[in-house]
C-alpha atoms as a PDB file:
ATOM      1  CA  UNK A   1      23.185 -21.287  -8.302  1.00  0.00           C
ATOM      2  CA  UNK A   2      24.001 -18.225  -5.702  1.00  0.00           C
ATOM      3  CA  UNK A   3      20.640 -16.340  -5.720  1.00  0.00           C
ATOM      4  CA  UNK A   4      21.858 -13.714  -3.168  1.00  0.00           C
ATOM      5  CA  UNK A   5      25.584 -13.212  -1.842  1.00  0.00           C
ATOM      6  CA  UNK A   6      26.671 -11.257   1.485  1.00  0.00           C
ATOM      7  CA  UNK A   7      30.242 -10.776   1.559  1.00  0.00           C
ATOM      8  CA  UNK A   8      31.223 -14.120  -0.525  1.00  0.00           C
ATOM      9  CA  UNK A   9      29.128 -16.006   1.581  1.00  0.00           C
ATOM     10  CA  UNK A  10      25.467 -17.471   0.036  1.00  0.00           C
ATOM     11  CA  UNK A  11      22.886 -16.082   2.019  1.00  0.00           C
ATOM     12  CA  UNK A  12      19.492 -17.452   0.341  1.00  0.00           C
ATOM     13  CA  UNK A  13      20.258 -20.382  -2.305  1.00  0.00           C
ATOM     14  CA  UNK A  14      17.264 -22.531  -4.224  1.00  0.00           C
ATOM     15  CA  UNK A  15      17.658 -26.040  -3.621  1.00  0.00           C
ATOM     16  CA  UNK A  16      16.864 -28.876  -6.273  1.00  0.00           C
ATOM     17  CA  UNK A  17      13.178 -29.538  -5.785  1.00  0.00           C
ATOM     18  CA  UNK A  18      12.027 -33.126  -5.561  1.00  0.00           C
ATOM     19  CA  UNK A  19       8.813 -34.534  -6.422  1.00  0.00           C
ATOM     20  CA  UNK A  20       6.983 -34.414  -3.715  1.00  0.00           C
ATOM     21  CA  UNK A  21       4.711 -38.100  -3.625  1.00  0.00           C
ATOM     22  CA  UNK A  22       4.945 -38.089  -7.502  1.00  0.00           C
ATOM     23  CA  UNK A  23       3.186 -34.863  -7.683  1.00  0.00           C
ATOM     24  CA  UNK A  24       4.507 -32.352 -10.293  1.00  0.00           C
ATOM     25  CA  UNK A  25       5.451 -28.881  -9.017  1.00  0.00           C
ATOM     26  CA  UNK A  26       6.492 -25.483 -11.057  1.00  0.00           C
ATOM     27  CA  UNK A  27       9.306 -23.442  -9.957  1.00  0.00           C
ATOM     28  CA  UNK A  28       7.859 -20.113  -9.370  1.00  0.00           C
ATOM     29  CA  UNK A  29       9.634 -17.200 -10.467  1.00  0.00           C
ATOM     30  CA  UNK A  30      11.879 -15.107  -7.804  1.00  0.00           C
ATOM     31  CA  UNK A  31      13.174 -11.450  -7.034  1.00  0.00           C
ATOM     32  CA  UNK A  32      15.773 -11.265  -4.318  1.00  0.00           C
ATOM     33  CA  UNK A  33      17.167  -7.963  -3.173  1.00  0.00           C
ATOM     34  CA  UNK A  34      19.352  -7.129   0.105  1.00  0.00           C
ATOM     35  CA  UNK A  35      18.839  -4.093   2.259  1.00  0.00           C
ATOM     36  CA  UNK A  36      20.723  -3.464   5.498  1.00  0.00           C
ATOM     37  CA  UNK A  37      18.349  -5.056   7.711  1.00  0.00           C
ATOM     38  CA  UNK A  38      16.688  -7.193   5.589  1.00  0.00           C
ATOM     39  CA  UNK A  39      16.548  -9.501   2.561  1.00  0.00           C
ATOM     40  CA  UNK A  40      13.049  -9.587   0.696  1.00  0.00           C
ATOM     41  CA  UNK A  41      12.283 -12.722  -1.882  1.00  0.00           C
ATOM     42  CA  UNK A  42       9.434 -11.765  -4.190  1.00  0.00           C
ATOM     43  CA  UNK A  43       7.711 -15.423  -5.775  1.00  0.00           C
ATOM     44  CA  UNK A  44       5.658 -14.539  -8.547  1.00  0.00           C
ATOM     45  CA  UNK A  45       2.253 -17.324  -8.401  1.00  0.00           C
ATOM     46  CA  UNK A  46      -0.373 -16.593  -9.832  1.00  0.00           C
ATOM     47  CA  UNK A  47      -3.572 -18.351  -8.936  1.00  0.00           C
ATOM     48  CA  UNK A  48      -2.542 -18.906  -5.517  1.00  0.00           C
ATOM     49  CA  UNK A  49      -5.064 -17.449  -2.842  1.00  0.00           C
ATOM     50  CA  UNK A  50      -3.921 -17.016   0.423  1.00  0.00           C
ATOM     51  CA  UNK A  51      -5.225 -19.816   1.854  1.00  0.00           C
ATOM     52  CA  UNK A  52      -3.558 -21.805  -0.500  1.00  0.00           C
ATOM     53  CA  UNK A  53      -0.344 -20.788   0.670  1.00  0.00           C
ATOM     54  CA  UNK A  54       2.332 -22.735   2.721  1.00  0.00           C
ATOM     55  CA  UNK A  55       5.473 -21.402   4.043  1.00  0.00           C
ATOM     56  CA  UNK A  56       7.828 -23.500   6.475  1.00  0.00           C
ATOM     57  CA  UNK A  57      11.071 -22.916   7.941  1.00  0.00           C
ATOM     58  CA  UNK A  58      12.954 -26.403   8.858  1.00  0.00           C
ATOM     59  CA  UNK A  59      16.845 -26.238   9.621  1.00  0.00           C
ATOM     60  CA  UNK A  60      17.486 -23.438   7.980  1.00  0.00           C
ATOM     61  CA  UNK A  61      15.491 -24.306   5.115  1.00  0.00           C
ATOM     62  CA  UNK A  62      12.764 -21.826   3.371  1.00  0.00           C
ATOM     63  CA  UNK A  63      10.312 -23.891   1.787  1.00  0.00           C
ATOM     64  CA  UNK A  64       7.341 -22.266  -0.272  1.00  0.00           C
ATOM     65  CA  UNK A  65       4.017 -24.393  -1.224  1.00  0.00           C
ATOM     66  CA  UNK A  66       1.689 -22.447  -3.223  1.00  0.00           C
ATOM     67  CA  UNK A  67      -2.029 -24.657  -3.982  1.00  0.00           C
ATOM     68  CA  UNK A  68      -3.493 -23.145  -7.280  1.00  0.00           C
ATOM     69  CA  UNK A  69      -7.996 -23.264  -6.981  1.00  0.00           C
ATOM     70  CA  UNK A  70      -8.133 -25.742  -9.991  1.00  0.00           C
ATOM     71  CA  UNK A  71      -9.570 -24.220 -12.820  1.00  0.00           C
ATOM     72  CA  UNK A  72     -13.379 -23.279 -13.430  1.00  0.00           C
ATOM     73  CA  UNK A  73     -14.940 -25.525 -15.638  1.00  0.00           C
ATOM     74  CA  UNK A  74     -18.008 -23.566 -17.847  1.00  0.00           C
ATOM     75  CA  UNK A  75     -20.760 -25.642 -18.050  1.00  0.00           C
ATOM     76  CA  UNK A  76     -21.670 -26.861 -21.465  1.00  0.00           C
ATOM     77  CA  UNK A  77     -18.577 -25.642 -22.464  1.00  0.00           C
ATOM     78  CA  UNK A  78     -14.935 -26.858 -23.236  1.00  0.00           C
ATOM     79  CA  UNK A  79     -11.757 -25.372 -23.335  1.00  0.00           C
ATOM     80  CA  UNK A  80     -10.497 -24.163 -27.161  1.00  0.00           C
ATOM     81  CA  UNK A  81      -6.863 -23.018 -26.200  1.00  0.00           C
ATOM     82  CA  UNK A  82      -4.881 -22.735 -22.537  1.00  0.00           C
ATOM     83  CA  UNK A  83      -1.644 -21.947 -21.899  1.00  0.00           C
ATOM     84  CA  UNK A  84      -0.693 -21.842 -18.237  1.00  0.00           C
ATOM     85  CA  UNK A  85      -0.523 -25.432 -17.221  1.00  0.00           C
ATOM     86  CA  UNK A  86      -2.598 -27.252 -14.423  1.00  0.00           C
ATOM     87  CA  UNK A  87      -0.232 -27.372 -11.064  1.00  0.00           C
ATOM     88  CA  UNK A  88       1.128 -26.445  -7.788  1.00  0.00           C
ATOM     89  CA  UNK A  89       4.198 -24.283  -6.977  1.00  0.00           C
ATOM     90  CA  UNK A  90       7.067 -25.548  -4.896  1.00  0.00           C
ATOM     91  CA  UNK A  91      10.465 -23.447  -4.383  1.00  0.00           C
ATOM     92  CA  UNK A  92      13.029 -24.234  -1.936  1.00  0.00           C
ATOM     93  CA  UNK A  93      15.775 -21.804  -0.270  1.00  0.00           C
ATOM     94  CA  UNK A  94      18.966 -22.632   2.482  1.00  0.00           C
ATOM     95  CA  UNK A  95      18.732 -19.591   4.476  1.00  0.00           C
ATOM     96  CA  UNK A  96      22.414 -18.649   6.234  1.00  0.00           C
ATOM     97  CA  UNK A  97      22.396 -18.885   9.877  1.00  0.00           C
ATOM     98  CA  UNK A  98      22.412 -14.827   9.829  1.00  0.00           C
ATOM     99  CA  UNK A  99      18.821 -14.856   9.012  1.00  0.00           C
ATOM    100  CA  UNK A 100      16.578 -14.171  12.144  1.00  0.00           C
ATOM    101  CA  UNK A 101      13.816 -17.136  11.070  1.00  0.00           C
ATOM    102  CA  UNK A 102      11.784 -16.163  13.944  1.00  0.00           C
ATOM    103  CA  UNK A 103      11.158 -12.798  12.481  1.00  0.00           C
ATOM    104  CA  UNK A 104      10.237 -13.615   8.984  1.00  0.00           C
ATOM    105  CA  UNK A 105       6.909 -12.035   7.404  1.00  0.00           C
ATOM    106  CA  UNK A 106       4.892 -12.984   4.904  1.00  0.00           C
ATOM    107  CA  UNK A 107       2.591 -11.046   2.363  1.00  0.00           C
ATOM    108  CA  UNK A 108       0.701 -11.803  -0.476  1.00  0.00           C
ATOM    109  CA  UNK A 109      -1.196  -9.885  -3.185  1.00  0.00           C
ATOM    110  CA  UNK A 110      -1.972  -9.717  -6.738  1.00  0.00           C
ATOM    111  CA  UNK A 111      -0.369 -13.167  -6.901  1.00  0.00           C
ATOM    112  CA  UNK A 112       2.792 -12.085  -5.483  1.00  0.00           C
ATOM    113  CA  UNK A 113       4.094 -13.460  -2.570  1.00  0.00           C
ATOM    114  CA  UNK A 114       6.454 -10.660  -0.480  1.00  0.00           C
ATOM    115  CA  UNK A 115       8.540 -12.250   2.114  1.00  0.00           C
ATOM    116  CA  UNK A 116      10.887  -9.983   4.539  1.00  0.00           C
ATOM    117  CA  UNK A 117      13.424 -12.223   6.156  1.00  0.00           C
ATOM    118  CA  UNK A 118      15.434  -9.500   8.749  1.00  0.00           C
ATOM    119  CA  UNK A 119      19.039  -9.728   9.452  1.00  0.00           C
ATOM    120  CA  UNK A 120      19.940 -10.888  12.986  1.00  0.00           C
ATOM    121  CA  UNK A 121      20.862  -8.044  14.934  1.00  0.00           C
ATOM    122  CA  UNK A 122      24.181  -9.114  15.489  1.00  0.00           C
ATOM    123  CA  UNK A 123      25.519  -8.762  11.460  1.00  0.00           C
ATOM    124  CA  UNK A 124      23.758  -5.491  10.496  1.00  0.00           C
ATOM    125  CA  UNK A 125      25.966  -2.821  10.037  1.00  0.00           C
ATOM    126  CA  UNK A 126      26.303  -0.163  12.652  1.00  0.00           C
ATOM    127  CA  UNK A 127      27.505   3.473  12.972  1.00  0.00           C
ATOM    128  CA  UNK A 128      30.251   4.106  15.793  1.00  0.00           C
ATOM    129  CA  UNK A 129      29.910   7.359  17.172  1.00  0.00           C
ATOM    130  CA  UNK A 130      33.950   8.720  18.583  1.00  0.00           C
ATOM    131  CA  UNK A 131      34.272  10.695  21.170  1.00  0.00           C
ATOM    132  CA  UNK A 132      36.372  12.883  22.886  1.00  0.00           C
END
């Protein structure tokens, strides 16, 4: 699956995601879009705090761990009806060498996780000036 393309080439593509010591892990939802400096991958994961998050870059692999607070139990109380399921997040990306990993940021709010991953220097376009 090509998730983002830069001239033919794949720039950010998901990677299968194993099961990680038997654990069970959702895919999160993603928005990728492509500026001239930068890409930005929005993951959509809700019920993951901050502190919950973990984001590692390992041979040009983007992995993203999100650790939902398990649900509140009520006491004397039980649960009638749920429908998001009990679970982490786990979402993998190959990053092309053109990515400057050393410069990637990370925000998150309202259970979206923001990432900016810049362009090196050296592949974003540029404006020759001529002179006489």
């Amino acid at each position: 699956m090509n998730a983002v393309a830069n001239q033919d080439q794949q720039t950010v593509r998901p990677q299968p995601i194993p099961h990680e010591r038997e654990r069970e892990f959702h895919v999160p939802p993603v928005n990728i879009v492509e500026s001239n400096d930068h890409y930005i991958v929005e993951a959509d994961l809700p019920g993951v705090a901050k502190e919950g998050l973990e984001i590692t870059v390992e041979d040009n692999e983007l992995t993203i761990i999100g650790r939902r607070t398990d649900f509140q139990e009520v006491p004397n109380a039980e649960v009638l009806y749920q429908e998001s399921r009990p679970g982490d997040f786990r979402r993998v990306f190959e990053l092309d060498p053109t990515i400057d990993t050393s410069k990637i940021n990370a925000k998150m709010q309202q259970g979206v996780l923001t990432l900016t991953l810049p362009k090196a220097e050296k592949v974003k376009p540029r404006k020759i000036s001529v002179t006489d």
